[in-house]
Protein backbone atom coordinates (compact mmCIF):
# COMPACT_ATOMS: atom_id res chain seq x y z
CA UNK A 1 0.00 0.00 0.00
CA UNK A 2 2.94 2.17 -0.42
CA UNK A 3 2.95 5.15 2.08
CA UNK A 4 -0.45 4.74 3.11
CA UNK A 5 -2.63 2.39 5.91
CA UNK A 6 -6.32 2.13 5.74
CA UNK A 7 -8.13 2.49 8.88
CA UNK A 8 -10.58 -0.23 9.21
CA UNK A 9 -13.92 1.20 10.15
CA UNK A 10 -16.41 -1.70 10.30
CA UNK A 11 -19.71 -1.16 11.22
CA UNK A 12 -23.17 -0.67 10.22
CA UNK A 13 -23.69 1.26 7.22
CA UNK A 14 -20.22 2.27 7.79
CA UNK A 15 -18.40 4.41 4.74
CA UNK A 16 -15.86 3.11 2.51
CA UNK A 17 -12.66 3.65 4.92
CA UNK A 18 -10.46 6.38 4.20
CA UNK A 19 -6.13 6.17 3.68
CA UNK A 20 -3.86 8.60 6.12
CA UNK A 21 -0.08 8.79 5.40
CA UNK A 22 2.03 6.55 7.32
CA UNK A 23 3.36 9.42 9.91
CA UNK A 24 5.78 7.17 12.30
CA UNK A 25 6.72 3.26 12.18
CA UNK A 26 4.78 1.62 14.14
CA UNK A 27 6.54 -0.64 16.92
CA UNK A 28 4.10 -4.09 16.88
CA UNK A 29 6.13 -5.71 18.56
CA UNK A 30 6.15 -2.99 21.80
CA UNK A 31 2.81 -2.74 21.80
CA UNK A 32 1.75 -6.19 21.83
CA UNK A 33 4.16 -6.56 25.09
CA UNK A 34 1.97 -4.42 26.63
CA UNK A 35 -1.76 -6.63 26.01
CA UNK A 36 -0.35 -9.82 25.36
CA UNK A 37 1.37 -12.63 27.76
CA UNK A 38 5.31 -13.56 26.86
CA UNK A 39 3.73 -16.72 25.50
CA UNK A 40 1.25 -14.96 23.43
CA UNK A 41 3.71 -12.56 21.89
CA UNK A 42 6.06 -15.33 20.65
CA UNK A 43 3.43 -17.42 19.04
CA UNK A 44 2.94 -13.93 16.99
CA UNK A 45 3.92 -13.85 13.51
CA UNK A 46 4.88 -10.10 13.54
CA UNK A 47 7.34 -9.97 10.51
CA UNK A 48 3.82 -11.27 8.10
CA UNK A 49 1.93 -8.18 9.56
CA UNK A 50 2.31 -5.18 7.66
CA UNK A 51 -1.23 -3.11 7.93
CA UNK A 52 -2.81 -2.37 11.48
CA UNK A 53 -5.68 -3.66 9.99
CA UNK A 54 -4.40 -7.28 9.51
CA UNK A 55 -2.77 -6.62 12.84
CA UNK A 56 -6.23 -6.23 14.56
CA UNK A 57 -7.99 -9.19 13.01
CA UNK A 58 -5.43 -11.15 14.00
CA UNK A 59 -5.59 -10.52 17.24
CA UNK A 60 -9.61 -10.70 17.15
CA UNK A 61 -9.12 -13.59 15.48
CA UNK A 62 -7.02 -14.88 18.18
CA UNK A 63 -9.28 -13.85 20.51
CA UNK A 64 -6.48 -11.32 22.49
CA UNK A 65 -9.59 -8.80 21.68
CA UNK A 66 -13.07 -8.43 21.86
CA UNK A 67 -15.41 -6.82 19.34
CA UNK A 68 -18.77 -6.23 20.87
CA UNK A 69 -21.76 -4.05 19.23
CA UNK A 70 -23.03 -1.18 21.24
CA UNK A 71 -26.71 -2.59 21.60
CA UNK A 72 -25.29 -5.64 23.80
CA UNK A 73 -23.75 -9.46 23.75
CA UNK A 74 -23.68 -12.21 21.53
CA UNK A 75 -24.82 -14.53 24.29
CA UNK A 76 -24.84 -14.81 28.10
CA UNK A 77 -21.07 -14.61 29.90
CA UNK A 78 -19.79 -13.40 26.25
CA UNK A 79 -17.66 -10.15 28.37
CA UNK A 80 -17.34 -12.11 31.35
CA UNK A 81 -15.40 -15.32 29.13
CA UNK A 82 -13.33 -12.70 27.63
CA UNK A 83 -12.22 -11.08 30.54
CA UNK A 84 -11.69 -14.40 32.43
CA UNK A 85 -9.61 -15.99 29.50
CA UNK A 86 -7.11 -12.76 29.68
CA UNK A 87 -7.09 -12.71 33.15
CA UNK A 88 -5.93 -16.55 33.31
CA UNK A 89 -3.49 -15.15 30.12
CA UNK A 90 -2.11 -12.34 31.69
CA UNK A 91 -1.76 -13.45 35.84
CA UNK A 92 -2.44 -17.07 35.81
CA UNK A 93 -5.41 -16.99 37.39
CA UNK A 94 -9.44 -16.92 36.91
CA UNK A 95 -11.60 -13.52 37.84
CA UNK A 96 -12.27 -13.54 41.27
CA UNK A 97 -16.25 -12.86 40.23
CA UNK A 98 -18.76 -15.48 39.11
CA UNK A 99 -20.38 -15.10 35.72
CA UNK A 100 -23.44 -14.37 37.08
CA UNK A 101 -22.25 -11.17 39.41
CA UNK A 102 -22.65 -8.55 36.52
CA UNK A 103 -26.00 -9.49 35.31
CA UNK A 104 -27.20 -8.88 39.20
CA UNK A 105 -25.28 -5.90 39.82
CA UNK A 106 -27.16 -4.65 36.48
CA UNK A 107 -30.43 -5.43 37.38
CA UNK A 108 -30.04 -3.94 40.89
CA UNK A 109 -28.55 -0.73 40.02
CA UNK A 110 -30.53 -0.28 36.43
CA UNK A 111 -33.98 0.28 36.82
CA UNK A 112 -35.54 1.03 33.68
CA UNK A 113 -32.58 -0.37 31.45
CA UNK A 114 -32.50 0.59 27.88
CA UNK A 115 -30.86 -0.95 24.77
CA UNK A 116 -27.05 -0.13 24.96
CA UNK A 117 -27.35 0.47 28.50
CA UNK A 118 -25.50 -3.19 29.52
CA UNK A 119 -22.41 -3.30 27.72
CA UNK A 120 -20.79 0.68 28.99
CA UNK A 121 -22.14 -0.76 32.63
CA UNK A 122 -20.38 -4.46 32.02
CA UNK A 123 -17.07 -2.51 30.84
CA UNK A 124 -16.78 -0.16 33.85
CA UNK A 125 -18.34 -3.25 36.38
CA UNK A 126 -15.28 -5.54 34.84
CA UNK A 127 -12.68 -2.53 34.73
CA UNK A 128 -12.96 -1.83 38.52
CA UNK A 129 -12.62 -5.90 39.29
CA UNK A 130 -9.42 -5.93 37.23
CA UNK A 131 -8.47 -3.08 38.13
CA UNK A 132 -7.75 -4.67 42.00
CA UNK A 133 -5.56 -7.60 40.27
CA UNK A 134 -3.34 -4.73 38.47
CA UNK A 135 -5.17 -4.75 35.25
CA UNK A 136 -7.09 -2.46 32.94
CA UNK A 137 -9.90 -2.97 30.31
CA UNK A 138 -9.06 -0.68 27.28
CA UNK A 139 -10.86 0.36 24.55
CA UNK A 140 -9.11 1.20 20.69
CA UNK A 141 -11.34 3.88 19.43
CA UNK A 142 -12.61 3.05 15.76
CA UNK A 143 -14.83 5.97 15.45
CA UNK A 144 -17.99 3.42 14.89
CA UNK A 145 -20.79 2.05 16.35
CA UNK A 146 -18.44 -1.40 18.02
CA UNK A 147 -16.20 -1.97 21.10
CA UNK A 148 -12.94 -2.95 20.38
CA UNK A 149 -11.75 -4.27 23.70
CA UNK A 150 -7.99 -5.17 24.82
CA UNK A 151 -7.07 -6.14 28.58
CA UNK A 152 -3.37 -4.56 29.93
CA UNK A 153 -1.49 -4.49 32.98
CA UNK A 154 -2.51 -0.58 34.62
CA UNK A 155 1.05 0.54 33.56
CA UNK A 156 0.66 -0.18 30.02
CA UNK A 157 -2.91 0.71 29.37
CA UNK A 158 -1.78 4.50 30.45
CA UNK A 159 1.17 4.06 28.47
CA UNK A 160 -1.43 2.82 25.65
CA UNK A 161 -3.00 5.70 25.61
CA UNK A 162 -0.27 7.89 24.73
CA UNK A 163 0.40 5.94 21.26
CA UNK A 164 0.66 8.43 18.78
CA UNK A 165 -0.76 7.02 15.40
CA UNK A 166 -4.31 7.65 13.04
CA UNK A 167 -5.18 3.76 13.82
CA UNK A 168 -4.37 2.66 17.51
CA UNK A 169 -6.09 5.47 19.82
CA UNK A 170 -6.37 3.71 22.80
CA UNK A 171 -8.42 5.07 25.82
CA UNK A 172 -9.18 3.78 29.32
CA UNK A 173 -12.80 2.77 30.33
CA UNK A 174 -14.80 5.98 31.08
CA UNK A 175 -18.62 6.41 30.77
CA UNK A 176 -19.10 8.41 34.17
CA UNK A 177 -20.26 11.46 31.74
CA UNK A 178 -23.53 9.31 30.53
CA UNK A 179 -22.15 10.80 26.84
CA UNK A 180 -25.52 9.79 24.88
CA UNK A 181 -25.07 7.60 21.40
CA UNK A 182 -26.81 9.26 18.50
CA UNK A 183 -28.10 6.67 15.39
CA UNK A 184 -28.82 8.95 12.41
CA UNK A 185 -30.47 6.06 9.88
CA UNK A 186 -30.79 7.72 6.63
CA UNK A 187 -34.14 7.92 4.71
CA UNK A 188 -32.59 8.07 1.40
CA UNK A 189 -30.06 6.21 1.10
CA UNK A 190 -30.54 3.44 4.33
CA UNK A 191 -26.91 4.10 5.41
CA UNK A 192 -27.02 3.99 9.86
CA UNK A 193 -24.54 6.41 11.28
CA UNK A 194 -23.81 6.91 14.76
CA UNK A 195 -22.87 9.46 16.74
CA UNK A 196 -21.01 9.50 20.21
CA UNK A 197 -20.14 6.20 20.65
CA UNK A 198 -16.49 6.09 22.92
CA UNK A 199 -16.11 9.48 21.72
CA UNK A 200 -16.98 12.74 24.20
CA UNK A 201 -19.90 14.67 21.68
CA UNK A 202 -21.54 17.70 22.70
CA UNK A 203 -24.67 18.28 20.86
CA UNK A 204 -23.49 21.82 18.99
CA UNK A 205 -20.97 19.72 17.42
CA UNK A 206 -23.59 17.76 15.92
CA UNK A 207 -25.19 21.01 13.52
CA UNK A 208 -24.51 20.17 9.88
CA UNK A 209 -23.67 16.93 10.51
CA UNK A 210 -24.73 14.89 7.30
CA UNK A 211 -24.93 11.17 5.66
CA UNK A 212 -21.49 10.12 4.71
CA UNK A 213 -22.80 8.40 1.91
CA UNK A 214 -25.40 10.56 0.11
CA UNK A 215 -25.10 14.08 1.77
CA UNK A 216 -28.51 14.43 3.27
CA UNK A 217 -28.12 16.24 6.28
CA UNK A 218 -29.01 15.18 9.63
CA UNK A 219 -29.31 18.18 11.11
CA UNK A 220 -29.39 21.38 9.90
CA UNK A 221 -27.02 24.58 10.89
CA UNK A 222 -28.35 25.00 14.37
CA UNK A 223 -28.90 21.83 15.37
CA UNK A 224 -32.19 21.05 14.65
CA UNK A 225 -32.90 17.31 13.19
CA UNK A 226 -34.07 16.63 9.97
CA UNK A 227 -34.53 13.41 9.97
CA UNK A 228 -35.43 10.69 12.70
CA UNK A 229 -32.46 10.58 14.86
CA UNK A 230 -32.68 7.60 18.03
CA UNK A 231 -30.80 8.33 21.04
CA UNK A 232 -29.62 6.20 23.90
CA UNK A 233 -27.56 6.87 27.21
């Protein structure tokens, strides 16, 4: 691809991805160390990865991350197995929580839950259970409507976080602001755009905001909405 990556998107209705110039080499192989077990980095391949998008669905593929969609699981203990697995990966040992725990603690502290409600409460419920073994749940921003989720010691998720590249923007759990998700589904041309997920999106920067796809705006220059727009916290 010469001197250009594409970022892979993914998605719903997502665009065709765009191509940024390759700024700065990126290290694999030191940033694996920091979400992978010694065991788990050898068994890597690194020298046959050459795009950060191969690079991810390995490691999806792999199962050293997690995609999830916004609205909720797969299927019952489909965090909890994830979490568990890296836990056993990364310290040797099982969570110290049953599978059951974050279900309860949902339906105790939820009371009129709403869809995309479980998985933000699951990340932060997890987060602060790792977070008393010395690990981290981390999220790699992709700018769509999916959680990409990675597990790291509490050293290296900061460190993480201050990657400098277009592709791997990693952030730490966070959803104390209630930021809402916005799902703009377009009535001419059906492509679903969203709005807010893992990203921190005030509603005036949503005026003019339009379908990536066909152009029809979503709402207009002062933030009114001209089409349907569904909205969840």
């Amino acid at each position: 691809m010469g001197n250009y990556q594409v970022r892979f998107l993914g998605g719903k209705g997502a665009a065709m991805p765009p191509t940024y110039p390759i700024k700065d080499y990126m290290n694999y192989k030191v940033m694996l160390a920091k979400i992978l077990s010694e065991k788990e980095l050898a068994d890597m391949d690194i020298k046959k990865i050459k795009e950060d998008d191969a690079l991810l669905e390995e490691l999806i593929r792999k199962e050293y991350a997690l995609v999830v969609d916004w609205s909720g699981e797969e299927g019952d203990n489909y965090l909890f197995n994830f979490f568990n697995q890296r836990t056993v990966s990364l310290l040797g040992r099982q969570l110290d929580i049953s599978s059951n725990e974050v279900y309860q603690q949902f339906d105790k502290d939820i009371d009129t839950p709403k869809r995309g409600d479980f998985v933000p409460f699951a990340l932060e419920y997890f987060d602060k259970h790792l977070k008393s073994n010395g690990l981290r749940v981390v999220l790699l921003d992709m700018g769509n409507d999916t959680y990409y989720i990675f597990v790291a010691p509490k050293t290296d998720a900061d460190r993480l976080t201050k990657i400098k590249s277009t592709f791997w923007k990693f952030k730490l759990v966070s959803f104390q602001n209630k930021i809402p998700l916005y799902v703009a589904n377009c009535p001419k041309c059906g492509n679903i755009q969203f709005f807010g997920l893992d990203t921190d999106i005030d509603e005036k920067e949503l005026a003019g905001k339009s379908c990536s796809d066909c152009g029809t705006l979503f709402w207009d220059d002062n933030g009114n909405e001209m089409v349907e727009i569904e909205k969840y916290h």
